[in-house]
C-alpha atoms as a PDB file:
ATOM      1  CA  UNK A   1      84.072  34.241   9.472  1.00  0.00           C
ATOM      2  CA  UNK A   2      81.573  34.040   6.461  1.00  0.00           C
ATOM      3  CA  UNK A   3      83.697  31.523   4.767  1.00  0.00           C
ATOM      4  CA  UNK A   4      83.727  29.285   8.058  1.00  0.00           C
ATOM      5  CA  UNK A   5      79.896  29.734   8.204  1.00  0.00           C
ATOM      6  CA  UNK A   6      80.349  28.357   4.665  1.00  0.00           C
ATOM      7  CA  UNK A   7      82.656  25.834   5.217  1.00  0.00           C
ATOM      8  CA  UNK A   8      80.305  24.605   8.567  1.00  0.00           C
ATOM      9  CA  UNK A   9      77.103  24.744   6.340  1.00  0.00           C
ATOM     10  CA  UNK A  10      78.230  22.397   3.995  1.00  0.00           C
ATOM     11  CA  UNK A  11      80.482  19.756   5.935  1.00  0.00           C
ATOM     12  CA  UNK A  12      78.192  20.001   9.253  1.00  0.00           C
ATOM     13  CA  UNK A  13      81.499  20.688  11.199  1.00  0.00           C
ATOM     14  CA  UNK A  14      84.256  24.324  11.381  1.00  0.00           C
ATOM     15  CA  UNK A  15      88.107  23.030  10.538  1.00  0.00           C
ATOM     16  CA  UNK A  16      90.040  21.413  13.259  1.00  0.00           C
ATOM     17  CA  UNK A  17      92.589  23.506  14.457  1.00  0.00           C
ATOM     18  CA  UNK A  18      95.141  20.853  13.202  1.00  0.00           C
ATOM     19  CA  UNK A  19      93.086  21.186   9.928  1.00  0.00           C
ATOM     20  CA  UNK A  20      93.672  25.485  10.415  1.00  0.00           C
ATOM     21  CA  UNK A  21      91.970  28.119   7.803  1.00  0.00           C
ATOM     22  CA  UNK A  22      94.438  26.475   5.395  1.00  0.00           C
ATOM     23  CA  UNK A  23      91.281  24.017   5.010  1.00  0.00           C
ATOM     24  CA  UNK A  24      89.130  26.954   3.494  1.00  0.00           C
ATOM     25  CA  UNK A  25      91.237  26.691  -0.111  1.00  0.00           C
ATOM     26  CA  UNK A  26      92.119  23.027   0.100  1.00  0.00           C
ATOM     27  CA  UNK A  27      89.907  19.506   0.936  1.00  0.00           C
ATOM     28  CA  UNK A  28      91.035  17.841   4.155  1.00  0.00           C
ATOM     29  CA  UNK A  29      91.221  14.427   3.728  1.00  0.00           C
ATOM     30  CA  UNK A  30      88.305  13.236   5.829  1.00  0.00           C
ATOM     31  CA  UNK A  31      85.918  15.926   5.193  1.00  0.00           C
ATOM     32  CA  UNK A  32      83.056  14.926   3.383  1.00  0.00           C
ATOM     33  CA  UNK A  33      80.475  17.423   1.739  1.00  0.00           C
ATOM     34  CA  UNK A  34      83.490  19.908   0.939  1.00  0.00           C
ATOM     35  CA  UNK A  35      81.982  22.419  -1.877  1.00  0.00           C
ATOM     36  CA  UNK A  36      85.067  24.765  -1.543  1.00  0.00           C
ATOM     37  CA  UNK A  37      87.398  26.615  -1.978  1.00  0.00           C
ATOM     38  CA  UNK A  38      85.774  28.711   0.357  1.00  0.00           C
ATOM     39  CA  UNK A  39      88.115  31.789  -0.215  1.00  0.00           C
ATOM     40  CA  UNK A  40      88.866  33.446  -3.343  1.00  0.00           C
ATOM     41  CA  UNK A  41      92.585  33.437  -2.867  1.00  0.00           C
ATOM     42  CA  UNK A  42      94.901  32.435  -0.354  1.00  0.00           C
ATOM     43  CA  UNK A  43      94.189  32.762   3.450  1.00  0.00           C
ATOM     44  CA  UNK A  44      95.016  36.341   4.350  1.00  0.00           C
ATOM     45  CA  UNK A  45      97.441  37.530   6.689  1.00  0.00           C
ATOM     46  CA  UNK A  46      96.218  40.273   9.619  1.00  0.00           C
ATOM     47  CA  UNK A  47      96.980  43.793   8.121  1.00  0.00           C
ATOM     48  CA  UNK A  48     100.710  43.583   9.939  1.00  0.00           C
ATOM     49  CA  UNK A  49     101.579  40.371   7.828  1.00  0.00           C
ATOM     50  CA  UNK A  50     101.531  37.984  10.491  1.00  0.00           C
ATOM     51  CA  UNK A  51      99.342  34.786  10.348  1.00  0.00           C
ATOM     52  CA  UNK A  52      95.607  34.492  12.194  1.00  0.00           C
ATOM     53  CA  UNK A  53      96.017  32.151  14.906  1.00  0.00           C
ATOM     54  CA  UNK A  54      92.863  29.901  14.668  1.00  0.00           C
ATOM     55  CA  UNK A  55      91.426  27.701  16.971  1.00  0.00           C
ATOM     56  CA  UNK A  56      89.172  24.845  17.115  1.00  0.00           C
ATOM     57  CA  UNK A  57      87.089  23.838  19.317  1.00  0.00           C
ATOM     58  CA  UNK A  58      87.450  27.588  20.606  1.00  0.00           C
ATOM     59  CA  UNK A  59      87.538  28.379  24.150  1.00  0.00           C
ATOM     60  CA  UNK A  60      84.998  31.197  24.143  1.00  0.00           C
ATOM     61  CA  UNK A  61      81.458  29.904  22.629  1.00  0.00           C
ATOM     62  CA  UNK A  62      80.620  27.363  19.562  1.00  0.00           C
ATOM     63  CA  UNK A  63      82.059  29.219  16.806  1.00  0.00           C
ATOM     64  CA  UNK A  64      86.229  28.604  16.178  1.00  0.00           C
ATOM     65  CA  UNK A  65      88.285  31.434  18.123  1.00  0.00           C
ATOM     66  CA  UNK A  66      90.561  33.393  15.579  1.00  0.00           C
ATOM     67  CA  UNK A  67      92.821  35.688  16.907  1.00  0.00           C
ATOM     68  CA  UNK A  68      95.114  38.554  15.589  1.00  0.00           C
ATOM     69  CA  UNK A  69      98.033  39.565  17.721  1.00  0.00           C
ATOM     70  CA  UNK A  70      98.130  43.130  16.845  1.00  0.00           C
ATOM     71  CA  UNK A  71     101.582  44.719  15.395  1.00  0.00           C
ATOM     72  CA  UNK A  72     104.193  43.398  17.778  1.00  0.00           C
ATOM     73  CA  UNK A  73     102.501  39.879  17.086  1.00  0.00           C
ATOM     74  CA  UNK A  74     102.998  39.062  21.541  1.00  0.00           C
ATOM     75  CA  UNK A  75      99.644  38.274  23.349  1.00  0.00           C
ATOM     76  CA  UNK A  76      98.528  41.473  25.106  1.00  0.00           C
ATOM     77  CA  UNK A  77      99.291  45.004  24.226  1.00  0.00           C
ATOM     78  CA  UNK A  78      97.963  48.482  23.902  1.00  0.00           C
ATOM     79  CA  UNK A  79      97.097  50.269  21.015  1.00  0.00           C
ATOM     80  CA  UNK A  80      98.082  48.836  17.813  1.00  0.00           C
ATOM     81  CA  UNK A  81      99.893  46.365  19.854  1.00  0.00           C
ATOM     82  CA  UNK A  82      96.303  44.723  21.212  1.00  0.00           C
ATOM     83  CA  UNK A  83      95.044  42.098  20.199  1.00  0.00           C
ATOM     84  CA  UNK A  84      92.069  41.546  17.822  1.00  0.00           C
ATOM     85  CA  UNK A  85      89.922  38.411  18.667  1.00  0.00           C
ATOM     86  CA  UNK A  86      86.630  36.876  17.038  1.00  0.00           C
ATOM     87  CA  UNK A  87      84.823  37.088  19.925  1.00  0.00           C
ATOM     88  CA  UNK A  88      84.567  40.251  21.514  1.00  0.00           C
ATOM     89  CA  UNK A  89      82.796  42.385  19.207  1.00  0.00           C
ATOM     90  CA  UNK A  90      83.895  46.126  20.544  1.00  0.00           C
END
């Protein structure tokens, strides 16, 4: 999130979800006022090696909703299964 933050600081706007976090390392075309790369390395995977799904304009407030599908990578679940998302903050 603190690399979005970044991202958002600089070029007045989060990535589009067509864009993705894949916009945090590399320039998108049309973005102006991109001072990146805004990770160190690549975009990380959630700790069961599946990719972050990432959305934006989110559907739960004005930040972009990224969500981690737990380790049997299905919506829903219990346990490790459950999913992780940006913004409930249990």
């Amino acid at each position: 999130m603190q690399a979005l933050e970044n991202y958002n600081l600089d070029t007045g706007v989060y990535p589009t979800t067509k864009q993705g976090l894949a916009a945090l390392r590399d320039k998108p075309r049309d973005v102006n006022q991109w001072n990146g790369p805004y990770l160190a390395r690549e975009v990380p995977r959630d700790p069961w090696g599946h990719d972050y799904i990432y959305e934006y304009p989110g559907k739960h407030g004005a930040a972009p909703d990224i969500i981690c599908l737990g380790a049997d990578n299905q919506p829903g679940g219990d346990g490790q299964d459950a999913d992780i998302v940006s913004w409930k903050k249990d």
